[in-house]
N, C-alpha and C. Protein backbone atom coordinates (compact mmCIF):
# COMPACT_ATOMS: atom_id res chain seq x y z
N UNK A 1 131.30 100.57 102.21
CA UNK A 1 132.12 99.50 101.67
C UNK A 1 132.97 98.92 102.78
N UNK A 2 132.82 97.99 103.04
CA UNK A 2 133.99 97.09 103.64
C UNK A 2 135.75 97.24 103.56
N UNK A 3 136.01 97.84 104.66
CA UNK A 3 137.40 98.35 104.28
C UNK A 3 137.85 97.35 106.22
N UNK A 4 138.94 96.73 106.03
CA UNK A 4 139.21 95.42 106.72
C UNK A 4 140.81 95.49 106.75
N UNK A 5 141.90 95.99 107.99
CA UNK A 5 143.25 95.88 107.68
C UNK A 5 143.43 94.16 108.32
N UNK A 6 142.15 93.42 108.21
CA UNK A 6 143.26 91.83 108.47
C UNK A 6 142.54 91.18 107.14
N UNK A 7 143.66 90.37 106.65
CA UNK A 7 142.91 89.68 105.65
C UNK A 7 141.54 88.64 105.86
N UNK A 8 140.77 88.99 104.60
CA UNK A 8 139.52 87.69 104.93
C UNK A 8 140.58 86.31 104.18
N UNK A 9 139.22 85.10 105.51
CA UNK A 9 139.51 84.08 105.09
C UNK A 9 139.26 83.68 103.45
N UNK A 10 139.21 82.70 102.89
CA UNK A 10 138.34 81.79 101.67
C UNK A 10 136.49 81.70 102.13
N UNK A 11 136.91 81.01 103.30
CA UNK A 11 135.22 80.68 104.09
C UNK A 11 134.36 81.88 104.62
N UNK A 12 135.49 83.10 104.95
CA UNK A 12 134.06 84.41 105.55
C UNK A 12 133.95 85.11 103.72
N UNK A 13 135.03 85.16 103.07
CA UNK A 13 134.64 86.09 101.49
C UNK A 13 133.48 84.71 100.51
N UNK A 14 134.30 83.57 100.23
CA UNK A 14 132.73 82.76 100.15
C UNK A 14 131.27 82.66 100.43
N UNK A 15 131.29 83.13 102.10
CA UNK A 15 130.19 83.36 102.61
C UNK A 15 129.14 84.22 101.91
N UNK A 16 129.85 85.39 101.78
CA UNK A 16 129.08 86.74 101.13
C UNK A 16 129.13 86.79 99.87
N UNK A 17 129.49 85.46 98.83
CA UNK A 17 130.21 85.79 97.85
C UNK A 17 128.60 84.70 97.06
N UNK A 18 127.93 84.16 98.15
CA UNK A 18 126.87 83.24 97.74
C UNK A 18 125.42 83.82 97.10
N UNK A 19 125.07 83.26 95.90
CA UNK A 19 124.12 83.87 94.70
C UNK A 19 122.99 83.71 95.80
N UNK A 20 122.16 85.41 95.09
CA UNK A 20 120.74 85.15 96.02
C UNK A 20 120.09 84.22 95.70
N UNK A 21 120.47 83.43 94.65
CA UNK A 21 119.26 82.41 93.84
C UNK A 21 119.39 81.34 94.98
N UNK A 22 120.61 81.25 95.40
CA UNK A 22 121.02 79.51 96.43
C UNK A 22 120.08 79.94 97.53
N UNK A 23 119.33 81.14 97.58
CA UNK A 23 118.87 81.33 99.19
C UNK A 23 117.39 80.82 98.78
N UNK A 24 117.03 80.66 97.67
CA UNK A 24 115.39 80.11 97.15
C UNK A 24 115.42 79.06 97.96
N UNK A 25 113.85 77.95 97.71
CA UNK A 25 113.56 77.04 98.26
C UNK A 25 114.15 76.31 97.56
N UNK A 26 114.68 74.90 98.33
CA UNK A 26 114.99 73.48 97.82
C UNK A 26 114.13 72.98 96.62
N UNK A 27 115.17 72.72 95.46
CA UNK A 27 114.51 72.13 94.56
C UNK A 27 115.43 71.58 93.48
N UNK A 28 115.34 71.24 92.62
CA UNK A 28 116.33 70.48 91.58
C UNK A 28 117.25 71.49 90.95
N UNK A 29 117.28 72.58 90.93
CA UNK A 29 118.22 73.63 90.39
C UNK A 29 119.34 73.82 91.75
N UNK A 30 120.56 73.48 91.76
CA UNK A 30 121.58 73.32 92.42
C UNK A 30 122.76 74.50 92.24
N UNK A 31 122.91 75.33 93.13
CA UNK A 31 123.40 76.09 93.16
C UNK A 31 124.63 76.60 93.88
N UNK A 32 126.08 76.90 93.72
CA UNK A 32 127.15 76.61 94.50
C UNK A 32 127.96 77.96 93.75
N UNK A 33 128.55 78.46 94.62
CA UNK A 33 129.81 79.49 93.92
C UNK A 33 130.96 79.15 94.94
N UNK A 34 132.18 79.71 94.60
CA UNK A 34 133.92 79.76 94.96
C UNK A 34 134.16 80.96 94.39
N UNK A 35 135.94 81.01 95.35
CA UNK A 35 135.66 82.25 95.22
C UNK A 35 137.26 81.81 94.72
N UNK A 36 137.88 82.30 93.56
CA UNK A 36 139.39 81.92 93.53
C UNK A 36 140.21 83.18 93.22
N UNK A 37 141.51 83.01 94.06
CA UNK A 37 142.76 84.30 93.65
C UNK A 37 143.39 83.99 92.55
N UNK A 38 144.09 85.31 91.95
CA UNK A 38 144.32 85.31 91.13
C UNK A 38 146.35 85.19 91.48
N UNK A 39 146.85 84.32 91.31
CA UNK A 39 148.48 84.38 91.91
C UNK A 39 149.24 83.99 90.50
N UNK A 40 150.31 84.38 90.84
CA UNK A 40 151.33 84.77 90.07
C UNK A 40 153.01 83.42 90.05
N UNK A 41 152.97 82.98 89.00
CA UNK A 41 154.19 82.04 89.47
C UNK A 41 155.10 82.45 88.16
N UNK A 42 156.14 81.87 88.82
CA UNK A 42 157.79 82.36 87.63
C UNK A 42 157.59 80.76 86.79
N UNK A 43 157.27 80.61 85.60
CA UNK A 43 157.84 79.87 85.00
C UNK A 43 158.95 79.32 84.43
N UNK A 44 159.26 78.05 83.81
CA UNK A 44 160.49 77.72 84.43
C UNK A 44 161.80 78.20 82.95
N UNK A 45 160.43 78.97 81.70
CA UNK A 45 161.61 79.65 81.00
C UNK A 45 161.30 81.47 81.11
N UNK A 46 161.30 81.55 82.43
CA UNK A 46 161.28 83.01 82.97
C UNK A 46 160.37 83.86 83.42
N UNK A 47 159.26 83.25 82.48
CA UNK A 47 158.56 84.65 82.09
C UNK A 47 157.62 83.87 83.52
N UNK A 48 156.25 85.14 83.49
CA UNK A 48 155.74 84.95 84.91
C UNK A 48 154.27 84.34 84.71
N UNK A 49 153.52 83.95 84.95
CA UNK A 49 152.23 82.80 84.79
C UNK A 49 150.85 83.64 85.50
N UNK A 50 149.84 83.73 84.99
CA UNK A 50 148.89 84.39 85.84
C UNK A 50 148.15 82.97 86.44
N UNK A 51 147.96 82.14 87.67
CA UNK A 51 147.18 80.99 87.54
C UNK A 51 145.79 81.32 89.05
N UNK A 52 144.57 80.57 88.71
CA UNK A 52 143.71 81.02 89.63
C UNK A 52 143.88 79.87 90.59
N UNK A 53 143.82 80.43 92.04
CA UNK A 53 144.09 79.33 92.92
C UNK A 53 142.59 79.34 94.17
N UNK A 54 142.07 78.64 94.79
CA UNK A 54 141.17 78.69 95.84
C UNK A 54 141.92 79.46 97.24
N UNK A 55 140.90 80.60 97.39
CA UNK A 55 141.00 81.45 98.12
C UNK A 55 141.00 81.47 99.41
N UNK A 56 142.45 81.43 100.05
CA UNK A 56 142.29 80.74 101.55
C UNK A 56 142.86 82.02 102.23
N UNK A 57 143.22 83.06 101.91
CA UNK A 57 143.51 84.49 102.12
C UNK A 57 143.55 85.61 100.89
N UNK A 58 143.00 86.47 101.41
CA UNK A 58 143.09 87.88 100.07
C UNK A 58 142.87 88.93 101.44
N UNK A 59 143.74 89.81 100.94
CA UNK A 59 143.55 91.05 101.08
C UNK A 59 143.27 91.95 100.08
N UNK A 60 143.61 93.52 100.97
CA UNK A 60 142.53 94.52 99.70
C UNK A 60 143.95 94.59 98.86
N UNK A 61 143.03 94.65 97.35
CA UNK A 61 143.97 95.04 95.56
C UNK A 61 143.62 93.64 95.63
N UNK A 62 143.65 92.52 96.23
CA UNK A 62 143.43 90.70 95.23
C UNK A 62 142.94 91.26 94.43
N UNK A 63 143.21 90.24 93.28
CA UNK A 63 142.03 90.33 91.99
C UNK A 63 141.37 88.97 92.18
N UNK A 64 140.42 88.56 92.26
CA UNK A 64 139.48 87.38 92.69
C UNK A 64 138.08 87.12 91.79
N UNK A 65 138.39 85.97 91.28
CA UNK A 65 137.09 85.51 90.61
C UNK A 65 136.03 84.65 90.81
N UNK A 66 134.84 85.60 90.93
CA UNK A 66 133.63 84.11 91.74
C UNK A 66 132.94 83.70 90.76
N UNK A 67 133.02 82.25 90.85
CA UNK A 67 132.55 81.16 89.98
C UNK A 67 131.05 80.70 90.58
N UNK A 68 130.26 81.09 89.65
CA UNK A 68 129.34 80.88 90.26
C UNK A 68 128.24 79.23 89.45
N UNK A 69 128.59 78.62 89.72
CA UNK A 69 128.37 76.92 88.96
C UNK A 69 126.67 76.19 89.78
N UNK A 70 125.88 75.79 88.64
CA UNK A 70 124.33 74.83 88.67
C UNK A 70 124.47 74.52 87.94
N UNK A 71 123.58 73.70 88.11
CA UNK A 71 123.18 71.97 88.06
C UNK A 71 121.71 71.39 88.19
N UNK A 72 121.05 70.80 87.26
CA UNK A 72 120.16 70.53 87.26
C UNK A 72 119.58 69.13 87.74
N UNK A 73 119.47 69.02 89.11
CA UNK A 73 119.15 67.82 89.61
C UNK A 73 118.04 66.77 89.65
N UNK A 74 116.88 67.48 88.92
CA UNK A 74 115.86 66.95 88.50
C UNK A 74 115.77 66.02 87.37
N UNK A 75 114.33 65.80 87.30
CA UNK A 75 114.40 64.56 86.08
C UNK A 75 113.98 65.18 84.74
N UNK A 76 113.35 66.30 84.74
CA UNK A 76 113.06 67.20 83.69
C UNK A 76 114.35 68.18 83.38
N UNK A 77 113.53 69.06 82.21
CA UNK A 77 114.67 70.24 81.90
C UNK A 77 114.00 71.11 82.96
N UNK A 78 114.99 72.28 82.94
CA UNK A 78 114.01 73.67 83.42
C UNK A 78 114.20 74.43 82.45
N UNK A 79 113.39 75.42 82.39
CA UNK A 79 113.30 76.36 81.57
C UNK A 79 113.60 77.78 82.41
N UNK A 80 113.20 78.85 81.96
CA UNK A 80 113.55 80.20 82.17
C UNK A 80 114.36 80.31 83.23
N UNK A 81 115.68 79.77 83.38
CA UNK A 81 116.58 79.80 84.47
C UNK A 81 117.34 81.23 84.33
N UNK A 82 117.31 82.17 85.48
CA UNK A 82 117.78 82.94 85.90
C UNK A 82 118.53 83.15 87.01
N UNK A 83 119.67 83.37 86.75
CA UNK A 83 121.24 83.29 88.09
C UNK A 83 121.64 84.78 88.25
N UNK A 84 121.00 85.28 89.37
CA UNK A 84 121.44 86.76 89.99
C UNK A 84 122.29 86.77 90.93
N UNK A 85 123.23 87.48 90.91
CA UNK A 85 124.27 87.26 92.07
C UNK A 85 124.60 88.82 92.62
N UNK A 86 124.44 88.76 93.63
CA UNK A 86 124.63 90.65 94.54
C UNK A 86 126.36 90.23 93.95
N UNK A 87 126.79 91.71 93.92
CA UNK A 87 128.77 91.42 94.40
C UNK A 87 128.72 91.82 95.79
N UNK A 88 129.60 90.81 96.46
CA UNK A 88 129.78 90.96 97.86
C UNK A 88 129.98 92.40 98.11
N UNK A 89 130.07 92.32 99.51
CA UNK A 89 130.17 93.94 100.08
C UNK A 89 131.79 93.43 100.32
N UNK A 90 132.65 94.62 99.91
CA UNK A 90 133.88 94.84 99.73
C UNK A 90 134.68 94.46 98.55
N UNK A 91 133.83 93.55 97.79
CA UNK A 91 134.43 93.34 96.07
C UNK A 91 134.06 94.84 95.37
N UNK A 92 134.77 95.00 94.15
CA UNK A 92 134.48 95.67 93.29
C UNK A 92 134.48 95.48 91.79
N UNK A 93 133.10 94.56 91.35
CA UNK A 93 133.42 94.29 90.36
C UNK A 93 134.13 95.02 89.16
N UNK A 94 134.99 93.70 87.75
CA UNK A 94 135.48 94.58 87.34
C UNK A 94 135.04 94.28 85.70
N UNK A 95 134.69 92.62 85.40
CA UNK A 95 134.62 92.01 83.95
C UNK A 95 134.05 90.46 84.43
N UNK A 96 133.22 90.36 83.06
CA UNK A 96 133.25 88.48 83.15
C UNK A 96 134.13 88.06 83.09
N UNK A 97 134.66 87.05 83.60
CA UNK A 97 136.04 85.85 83.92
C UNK A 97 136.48 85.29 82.58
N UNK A 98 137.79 85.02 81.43
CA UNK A 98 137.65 84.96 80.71
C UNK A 98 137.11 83.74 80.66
N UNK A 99 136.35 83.34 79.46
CA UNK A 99 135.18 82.20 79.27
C UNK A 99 134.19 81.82 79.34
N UNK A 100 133.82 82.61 80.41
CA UNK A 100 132.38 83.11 80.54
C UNK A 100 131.32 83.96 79.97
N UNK A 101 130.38 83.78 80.09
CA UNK A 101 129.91 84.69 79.13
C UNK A 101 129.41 85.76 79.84
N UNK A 102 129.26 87.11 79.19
CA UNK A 102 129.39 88.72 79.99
C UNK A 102 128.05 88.57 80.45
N UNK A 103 127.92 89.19 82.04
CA UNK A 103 126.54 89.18 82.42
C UNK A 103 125.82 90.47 82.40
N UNK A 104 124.72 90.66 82.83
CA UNK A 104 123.66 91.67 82.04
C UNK A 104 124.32 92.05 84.02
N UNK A 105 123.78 93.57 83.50
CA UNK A 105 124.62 94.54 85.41
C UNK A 105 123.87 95.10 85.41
N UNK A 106 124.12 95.22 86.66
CA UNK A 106 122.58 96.39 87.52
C UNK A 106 123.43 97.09 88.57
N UNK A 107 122.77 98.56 88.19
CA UNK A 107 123.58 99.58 89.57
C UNK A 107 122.48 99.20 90.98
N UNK A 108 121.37 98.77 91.06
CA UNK A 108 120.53 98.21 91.86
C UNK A 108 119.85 97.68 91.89
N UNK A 109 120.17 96.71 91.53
CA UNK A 109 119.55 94.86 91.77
C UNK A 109 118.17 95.08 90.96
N UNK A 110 117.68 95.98 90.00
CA UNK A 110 116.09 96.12 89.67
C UNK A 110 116.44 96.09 87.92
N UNK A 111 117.16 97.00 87.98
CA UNK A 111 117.68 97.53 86.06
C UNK A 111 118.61 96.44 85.79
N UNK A 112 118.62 95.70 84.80
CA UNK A 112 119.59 95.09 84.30
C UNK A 112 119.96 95.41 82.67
N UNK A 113 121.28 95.56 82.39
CA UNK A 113 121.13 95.93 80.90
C UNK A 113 123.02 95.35 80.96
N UNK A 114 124.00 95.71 79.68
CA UNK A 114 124.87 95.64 79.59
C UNK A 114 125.44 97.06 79.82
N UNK A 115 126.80 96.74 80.98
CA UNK A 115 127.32 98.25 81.52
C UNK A 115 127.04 99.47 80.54
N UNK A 116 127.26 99.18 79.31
CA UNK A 116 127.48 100.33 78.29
C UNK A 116 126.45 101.24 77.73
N UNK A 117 124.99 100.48 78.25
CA UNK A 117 123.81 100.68 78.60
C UNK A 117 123.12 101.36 79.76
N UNK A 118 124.14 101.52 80.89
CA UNK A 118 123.85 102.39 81.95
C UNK A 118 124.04 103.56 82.19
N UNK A 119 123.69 104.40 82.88
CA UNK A 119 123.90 106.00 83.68
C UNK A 119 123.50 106.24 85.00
N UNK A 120 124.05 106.51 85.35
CA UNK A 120 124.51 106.73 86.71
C UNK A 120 124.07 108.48 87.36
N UNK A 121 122.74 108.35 88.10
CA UNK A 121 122.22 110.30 87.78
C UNK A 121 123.52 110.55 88.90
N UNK A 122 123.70 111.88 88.58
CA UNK A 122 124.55 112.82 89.29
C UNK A 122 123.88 113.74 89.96
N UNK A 123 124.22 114.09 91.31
CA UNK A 123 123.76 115.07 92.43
C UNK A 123 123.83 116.31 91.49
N UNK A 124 122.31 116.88 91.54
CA UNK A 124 122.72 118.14 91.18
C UNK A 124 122.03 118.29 89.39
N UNK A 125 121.79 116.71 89.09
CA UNK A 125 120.79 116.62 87.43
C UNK A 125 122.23 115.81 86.70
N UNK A 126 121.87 115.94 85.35
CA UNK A 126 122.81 114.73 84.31
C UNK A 126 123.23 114.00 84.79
N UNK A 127 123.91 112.75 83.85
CA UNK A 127 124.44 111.66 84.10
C UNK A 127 125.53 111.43 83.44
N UNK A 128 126.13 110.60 84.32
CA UNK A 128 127.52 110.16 83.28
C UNK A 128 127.21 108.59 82.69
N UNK A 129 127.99 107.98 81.93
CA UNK A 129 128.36 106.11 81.72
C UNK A 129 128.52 105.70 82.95
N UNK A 130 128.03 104.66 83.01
CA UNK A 130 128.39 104.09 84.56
C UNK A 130 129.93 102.97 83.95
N UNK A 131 130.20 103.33 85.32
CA UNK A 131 131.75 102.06 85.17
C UNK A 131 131.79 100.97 85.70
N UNK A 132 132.38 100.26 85.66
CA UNK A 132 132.68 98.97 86.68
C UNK A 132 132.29 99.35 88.30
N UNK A 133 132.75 99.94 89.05
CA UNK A 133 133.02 100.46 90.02
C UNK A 133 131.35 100.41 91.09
N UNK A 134 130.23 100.91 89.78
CA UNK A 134 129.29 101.31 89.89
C UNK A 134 128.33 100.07 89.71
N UNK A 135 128.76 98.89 89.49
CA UNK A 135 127.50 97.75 89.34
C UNK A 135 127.52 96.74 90.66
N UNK A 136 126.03 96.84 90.99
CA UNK A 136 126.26 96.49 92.12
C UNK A 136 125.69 94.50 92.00
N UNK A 137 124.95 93.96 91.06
CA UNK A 137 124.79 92.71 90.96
C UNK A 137 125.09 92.62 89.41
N UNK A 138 125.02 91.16 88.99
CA UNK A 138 125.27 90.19 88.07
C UNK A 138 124.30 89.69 87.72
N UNK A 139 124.14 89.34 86.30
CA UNK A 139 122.50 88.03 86.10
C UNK A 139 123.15 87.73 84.80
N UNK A 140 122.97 86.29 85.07
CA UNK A 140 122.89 85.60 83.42
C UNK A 140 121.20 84.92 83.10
N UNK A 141 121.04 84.93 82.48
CA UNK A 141 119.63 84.15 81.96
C UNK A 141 120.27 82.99 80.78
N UNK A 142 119.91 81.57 81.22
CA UNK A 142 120.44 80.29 80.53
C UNK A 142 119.42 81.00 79.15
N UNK A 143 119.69 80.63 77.63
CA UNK A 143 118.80 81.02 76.55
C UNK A 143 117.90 79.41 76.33
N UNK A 144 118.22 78.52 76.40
CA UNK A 144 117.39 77.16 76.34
C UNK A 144 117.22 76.36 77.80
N UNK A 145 116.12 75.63 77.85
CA UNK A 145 116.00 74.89 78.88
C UNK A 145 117.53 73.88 79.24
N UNK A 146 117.50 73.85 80.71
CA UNK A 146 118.56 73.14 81.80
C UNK A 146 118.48 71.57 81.67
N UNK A 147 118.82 70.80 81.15
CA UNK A 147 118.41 69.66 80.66
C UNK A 147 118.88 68.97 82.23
N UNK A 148 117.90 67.66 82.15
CA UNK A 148 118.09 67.00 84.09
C UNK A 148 120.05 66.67 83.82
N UNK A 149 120.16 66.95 84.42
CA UNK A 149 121.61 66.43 84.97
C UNK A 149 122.35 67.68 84.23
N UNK A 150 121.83 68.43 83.29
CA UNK A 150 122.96 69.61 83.06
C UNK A 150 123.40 70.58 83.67
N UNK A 151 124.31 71.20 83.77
CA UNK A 151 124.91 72.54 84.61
C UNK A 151 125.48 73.23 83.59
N UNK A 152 126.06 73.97 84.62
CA UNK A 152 127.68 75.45 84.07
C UNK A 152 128.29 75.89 85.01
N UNK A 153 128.85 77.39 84.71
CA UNK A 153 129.17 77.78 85.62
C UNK A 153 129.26 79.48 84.74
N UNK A 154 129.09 80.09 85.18
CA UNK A 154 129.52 81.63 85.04
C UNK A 154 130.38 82.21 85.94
N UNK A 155 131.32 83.22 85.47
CA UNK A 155 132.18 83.69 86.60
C UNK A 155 132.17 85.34 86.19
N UNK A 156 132.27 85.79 87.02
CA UNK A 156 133.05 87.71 87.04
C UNK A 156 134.31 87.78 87.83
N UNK A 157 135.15 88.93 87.30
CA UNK A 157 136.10 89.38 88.17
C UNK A 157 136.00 90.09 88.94
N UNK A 158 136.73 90.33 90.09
CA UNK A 158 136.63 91.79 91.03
C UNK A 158 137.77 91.73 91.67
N UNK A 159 138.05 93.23 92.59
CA UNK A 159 138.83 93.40 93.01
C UNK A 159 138.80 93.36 94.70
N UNK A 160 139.16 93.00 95.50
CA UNK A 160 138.91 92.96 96.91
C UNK A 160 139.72 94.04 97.37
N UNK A 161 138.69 95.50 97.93
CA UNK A 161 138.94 96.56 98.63
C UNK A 161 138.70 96.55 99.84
C-alpha cells in the first residue's frame, strides 16, 4: 500500500484514480473520473457543513470521493455497458457516494458480487465476511441501453492512507 509523508497532488491521485474502462480503444463511450475532498466549513448559524471540494491536496485519513462520469458520444444507444474501476493504490475503499448507486466489489478484479456476499480465505483454512478494507475494484453495469448523447456518473468513497 502506498504510505507517502508528503501530500499527493489532485493531478498525481487523479492519475491513478482513472477507470480501466478509459484505457479501452477510442470510441463513442466517453469516459472521465475526479477525484473530490471531503472539507468541512462552520456555517453561519454554527453548526459545521460537510461540503465536497476538487482535490488539489489530501493527505493520509482524507475522506475522498471518485466520481467516476460517461457519456455516450455516438449516434446510437449502447447496450451492455460495463464501468470497472481498480481503487487506486493507497485509497481504501469505504461505500458508494451518497446518490449513487452501490457497486457490485471484487477482492480481485475477477469475482464481483455485493460486499455482504464475500469471504475472504484465511491462512491456515476458513473464512471470515470481507470488509471494506478488503475490496480491491468497483463495477456498475448500466441495466438499459446508453442512449447517443446520454451519460451519468457513479461515485464511491475512500479513505486516503
Amino acid at each position: 500500500m502506498f504510505r507517502s509523508p508528503f501530500p499527493l497532488t489532485a493531478v498525481a491521485l487523479a492519475a491513478v484514480a482513472l477507470p480501466a474502462a478509459a484505457a479501452a480503444a477510442p470510441g463513442p463511450l466517453q469516459i472521465s473520473s475526479r477525484v473530490m475532498v471531503e472539507t468541512r466549513a462552520r456555517a453561519a448559524d454554527g453548526t459545521t457543513r460537510l461540503a465536497l471540494a476538487p482535490a488539489r491536496r489530501v493527505v493520509p485519513g482524507d475522506r475522498v470521493t471518485v466520481v467516476l462520469a460517461y457519456r455516450n458520444t455516438g449516434a446510437q444507444p449502447l447496450a451492455g455497458v460495463t464501468l470497472d474501476n481498480p481503487i487506486p493504490r493507497g485509497l481504501v475503499y469505504r461505500a458508494p457516494a451518497p446518490g449513487s448507486a452501490a457497486p457490485a466489489v471484487s477482492l480481485d478484479g475477477r469475482r464481483y458480487a455485493a460486499l455482504d456476499q464475500l469471504r475472504v480465505a484465511l491462512p491456515g483454512g476458513g473464512t471470515r465476511a470481507a470488509l471494506p478494507d478488503d475490496v480491491t475494484h468497483v463495477r456498475w453495469r448500466l441495466d438499459r441501453p446508453l442512449t447517443a448523447g446520454g451519460g451519468g456518473e457513479f461515485a464511491f468513497q475512500a479513505v486516503l492512507h
